[in-house]
N, C-alpha and C. Protein backbone atom coordinates (compact mmCIF):
# COMPACT_ATOMS: atom_id res chain seq x y z
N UNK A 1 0.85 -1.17 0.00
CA UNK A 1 0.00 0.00 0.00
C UNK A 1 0.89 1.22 0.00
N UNK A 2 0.76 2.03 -1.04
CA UNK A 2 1.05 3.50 -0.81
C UNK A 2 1.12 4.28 0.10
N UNK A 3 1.88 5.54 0.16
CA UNK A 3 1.62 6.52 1.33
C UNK A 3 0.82 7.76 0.59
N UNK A 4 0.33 8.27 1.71
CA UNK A 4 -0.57 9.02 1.36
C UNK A 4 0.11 10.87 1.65
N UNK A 5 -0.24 11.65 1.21
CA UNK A 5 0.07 12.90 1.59
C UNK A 5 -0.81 13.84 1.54
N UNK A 6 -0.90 14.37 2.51
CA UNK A 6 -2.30 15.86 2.58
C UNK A 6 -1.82 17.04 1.63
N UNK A 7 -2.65 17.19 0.71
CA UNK A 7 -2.92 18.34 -0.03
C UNK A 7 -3.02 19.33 0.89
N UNK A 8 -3.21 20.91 0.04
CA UNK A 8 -3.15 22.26 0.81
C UNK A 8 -4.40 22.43 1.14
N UNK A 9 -5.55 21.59 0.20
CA UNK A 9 -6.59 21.92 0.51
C UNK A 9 -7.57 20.62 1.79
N UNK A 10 -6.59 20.04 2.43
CA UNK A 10 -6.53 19.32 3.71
C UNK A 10 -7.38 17.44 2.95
N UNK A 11 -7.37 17.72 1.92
CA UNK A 11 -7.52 16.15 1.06
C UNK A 11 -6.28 15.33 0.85
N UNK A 12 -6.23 13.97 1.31
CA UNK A 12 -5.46 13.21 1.02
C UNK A 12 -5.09 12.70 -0.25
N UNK A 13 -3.62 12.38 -0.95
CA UNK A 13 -3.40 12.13 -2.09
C UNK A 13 -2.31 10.97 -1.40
N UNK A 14 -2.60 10.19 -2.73
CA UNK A 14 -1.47 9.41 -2.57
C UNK A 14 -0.01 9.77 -3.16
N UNK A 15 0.80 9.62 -2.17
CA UNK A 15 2.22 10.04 -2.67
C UNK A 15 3.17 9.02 -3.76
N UNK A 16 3.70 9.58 -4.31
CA UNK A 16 4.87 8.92 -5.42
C UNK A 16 4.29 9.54 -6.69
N UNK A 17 4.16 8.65 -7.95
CA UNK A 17 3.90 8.98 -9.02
C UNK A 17 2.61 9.61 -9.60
N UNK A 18 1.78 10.68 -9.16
CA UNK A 18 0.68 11.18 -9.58
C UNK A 18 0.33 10.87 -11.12
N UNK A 19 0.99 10.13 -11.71
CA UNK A 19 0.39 10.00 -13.78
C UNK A 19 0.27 8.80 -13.75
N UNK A 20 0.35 7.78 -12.37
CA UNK A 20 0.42 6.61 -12.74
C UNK A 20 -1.31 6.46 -13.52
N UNK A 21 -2.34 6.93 -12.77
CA UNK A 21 -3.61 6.90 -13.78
C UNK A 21 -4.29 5.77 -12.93
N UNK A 22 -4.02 4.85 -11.76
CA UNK A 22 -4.69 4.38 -11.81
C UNK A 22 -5.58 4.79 -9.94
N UNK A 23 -6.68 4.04 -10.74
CA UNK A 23 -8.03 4.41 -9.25
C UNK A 23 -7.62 4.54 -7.85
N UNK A 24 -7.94 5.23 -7.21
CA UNK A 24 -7.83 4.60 -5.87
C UNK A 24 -9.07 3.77 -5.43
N UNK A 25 -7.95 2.94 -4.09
CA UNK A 25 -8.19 1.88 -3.63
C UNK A 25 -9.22 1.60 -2.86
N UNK A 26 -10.54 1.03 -3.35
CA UNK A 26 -11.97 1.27 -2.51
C UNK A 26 -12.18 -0.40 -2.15
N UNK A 27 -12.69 -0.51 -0.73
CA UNK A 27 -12.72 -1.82 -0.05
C UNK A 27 -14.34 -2.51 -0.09
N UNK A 28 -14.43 -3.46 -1.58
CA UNK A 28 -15.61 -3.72 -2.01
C UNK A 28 -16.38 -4.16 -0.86
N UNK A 29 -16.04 -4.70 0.03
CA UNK A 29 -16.95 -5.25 1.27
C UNK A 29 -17.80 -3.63 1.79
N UNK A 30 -17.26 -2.77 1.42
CA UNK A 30 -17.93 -1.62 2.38
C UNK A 30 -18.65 -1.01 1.58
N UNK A 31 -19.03 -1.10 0.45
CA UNK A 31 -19.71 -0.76 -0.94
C UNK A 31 -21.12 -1.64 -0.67
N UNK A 32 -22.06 -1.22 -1.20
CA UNK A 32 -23.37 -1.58 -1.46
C UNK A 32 -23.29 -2.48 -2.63
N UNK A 33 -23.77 -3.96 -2.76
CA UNK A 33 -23.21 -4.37 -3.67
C UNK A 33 -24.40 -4.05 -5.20
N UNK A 34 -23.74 -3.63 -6.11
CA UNK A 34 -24.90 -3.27 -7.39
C UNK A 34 -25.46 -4.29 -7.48
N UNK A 35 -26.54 -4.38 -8.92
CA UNK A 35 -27.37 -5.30 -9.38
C UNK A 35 -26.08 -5.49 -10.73
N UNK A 36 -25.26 -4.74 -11.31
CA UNK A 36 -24.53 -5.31 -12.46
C UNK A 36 -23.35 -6.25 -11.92
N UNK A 37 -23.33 -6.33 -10.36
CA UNK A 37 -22.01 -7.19 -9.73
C UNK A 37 -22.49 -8.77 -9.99
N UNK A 38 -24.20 -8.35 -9.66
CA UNK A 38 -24.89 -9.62 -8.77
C UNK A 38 -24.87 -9.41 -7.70
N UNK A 39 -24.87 -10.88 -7.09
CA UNK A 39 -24.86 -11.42 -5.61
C UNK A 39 -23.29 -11.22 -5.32
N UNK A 40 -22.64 -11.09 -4.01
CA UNK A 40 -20.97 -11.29 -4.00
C UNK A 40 -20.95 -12.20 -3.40
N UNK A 41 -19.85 -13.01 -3.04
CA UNK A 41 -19.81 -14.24 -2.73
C UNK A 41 -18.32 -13.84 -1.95
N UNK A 42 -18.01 -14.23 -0.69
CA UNK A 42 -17.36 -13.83 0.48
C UNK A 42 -16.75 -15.14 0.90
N UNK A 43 -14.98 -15.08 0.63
CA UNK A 43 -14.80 -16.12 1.77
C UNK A 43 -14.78 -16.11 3.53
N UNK A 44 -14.01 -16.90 3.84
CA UNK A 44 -14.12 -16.68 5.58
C UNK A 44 -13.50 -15.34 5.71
N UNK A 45 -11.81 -14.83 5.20
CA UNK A 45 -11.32 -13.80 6.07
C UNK A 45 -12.26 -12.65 5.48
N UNK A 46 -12.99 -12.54 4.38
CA UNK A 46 -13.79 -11.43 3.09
C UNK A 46 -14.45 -11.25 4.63
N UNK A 47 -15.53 -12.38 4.95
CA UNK A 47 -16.71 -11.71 5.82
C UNK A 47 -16.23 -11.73 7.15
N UNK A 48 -14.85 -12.17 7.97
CA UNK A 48 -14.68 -11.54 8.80
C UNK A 48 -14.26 -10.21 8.86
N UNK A 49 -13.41 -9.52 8.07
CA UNK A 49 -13.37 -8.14 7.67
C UNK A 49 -14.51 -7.40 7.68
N UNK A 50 -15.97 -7.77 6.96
CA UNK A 50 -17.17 -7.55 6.62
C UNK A 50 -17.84 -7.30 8.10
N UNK A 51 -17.71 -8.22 8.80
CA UNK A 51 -18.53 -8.22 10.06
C UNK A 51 -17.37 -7.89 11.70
N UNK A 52 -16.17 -7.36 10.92
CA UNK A 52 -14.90 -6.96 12.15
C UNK A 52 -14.78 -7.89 13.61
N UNK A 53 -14.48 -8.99 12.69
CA UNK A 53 -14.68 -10.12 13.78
C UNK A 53 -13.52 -11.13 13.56
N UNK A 54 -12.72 -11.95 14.28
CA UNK A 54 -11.43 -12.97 13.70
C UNK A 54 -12.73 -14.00 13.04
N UNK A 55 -11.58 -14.33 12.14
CA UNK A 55 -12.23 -15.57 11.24
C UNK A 55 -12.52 -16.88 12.28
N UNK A 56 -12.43 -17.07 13.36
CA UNK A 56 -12.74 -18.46 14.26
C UNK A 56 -13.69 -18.23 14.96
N UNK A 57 -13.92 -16.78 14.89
CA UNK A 57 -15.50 -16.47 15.08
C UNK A 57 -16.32 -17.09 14.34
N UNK A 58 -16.43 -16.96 13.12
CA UNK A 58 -16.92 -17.49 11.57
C UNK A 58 -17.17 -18.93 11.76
N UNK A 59 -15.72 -19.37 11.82
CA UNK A 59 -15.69 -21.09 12.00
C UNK A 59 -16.16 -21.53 13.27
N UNK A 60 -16.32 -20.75 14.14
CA UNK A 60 -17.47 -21.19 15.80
C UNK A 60 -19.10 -20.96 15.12
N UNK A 61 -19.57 -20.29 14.41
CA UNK A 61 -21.17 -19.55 14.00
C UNK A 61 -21.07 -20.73 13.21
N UNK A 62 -20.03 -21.56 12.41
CA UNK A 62 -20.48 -21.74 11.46
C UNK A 62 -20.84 -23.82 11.72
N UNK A 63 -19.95 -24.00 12.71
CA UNK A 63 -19.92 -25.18 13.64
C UNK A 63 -21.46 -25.25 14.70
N UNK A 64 -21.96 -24.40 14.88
CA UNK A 64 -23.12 -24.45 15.54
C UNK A 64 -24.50 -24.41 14.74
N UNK A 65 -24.29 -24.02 13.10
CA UNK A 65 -25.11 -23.62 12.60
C UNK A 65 -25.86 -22.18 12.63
N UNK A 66 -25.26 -21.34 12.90
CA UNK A 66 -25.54 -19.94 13.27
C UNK A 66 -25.55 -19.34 12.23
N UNK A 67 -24.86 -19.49 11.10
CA UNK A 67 -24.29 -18.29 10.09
C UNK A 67 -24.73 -19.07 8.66
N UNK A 68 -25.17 -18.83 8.00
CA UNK A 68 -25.64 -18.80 6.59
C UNK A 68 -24.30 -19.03 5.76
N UNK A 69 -24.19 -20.39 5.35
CA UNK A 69 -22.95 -20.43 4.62
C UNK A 69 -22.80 -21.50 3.26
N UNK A 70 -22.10 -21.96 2.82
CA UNK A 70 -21.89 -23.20 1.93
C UNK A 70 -20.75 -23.30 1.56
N UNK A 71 -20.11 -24.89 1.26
CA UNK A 71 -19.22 -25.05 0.69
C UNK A 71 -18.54 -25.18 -0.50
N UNK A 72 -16.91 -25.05 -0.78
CA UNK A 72 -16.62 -25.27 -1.75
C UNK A 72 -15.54 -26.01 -1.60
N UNK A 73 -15.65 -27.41 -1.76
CA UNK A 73 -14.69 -28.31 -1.72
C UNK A 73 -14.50 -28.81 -0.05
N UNK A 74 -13.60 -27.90 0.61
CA UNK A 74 -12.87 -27.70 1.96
C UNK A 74 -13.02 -26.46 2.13
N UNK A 75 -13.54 -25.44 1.57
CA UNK A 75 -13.56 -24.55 1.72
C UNK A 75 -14.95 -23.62 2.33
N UNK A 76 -15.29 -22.41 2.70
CA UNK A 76 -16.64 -21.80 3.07
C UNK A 76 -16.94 -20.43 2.40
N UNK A 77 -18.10 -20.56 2.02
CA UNK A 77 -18.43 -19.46 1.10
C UNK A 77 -19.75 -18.51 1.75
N UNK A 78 -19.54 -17.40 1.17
CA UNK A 78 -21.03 -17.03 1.84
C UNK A 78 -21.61 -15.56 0.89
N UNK A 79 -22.91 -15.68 0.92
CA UNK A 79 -23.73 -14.60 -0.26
C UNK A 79 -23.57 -13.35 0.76
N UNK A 80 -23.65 -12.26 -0.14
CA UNK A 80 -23.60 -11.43 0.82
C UNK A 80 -24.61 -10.90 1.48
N UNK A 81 -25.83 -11.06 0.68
CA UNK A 81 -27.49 -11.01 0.75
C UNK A 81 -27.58 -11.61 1.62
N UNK A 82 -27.54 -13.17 1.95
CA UNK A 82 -27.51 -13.69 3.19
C UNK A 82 -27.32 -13.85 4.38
N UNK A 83 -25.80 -12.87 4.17
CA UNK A 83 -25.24 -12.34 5.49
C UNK A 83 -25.77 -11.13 5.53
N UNK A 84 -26.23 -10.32 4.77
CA UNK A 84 -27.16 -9.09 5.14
C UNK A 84 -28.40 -9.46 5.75
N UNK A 85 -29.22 -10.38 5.06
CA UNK A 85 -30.39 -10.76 5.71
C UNK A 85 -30.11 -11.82 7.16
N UNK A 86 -29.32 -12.34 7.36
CA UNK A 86 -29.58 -13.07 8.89
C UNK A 86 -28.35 -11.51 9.66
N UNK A 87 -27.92 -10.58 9.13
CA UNK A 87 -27.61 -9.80 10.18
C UNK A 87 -29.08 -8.41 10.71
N UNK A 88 -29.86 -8.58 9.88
CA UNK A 88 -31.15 -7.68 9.99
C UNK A 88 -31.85 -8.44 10.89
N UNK A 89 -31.95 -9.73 10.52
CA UNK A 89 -32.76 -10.95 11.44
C UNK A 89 -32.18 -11.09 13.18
N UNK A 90 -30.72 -10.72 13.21
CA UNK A 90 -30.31 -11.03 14.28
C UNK A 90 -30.01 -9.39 15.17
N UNK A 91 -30.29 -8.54 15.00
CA UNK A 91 -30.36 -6.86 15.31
C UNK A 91 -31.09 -6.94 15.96
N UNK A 92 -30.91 -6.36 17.32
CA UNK A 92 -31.74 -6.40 18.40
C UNK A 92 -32.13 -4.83 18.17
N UNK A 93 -33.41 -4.37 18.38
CA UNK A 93 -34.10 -3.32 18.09
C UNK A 93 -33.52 -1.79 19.04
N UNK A 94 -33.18 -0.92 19.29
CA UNK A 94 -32.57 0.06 19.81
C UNK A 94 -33.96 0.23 20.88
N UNK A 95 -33.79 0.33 21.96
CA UNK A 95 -35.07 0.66 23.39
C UNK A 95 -34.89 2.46 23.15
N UNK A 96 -36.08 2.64 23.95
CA UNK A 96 -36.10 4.17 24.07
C UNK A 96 -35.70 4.64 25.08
């Protein structure tokens, strides 16, 4: 990862080669996912990042049956719709 440097007008730029041309760096988990992506599909460390939790969190939810998941091979996959919808399902309501 790059370093970054504050402009005069107190906006961050990334430092070194300004013509390199290419995007900056946006963290798709924190994005709304479009309808032209589809569905996203998340491995274990994707949705522990996603939900700011260690991944053996994941593999404990996912050993009890808690967490909305499927496999691939040896591996664990998960929609992101799914993990949106059982995290709406599991939101305990704010009291007054």
């Amino acid at each position: 990862m790059g370093r970054v440097k504050a402009t005069s007008n107190g906006e961050a730029k990334a430092a070194g080669n300004g013509a390199s041309g290419k995007p900056p760096l946006i963290n798709p988990l924190l994005t709304k996912p479009s309808k032209e992506s589809g569905d996203q599909i998340l491995t274990v460390p994707m949705l522990a990042e996603y939900l700011l939790c260690h991944p053996s969190t994941i593999y404990r939810l996912l050993k009890n049956k808690r967490i909305p998941g499927f496999r691939v091979g040896s591996d664990w996959r998960f929609r992101r719709s799914a993990i949106d919808q059982w995290l709406n399902k599991a939101t305990i309501p704010a009291g007054r």
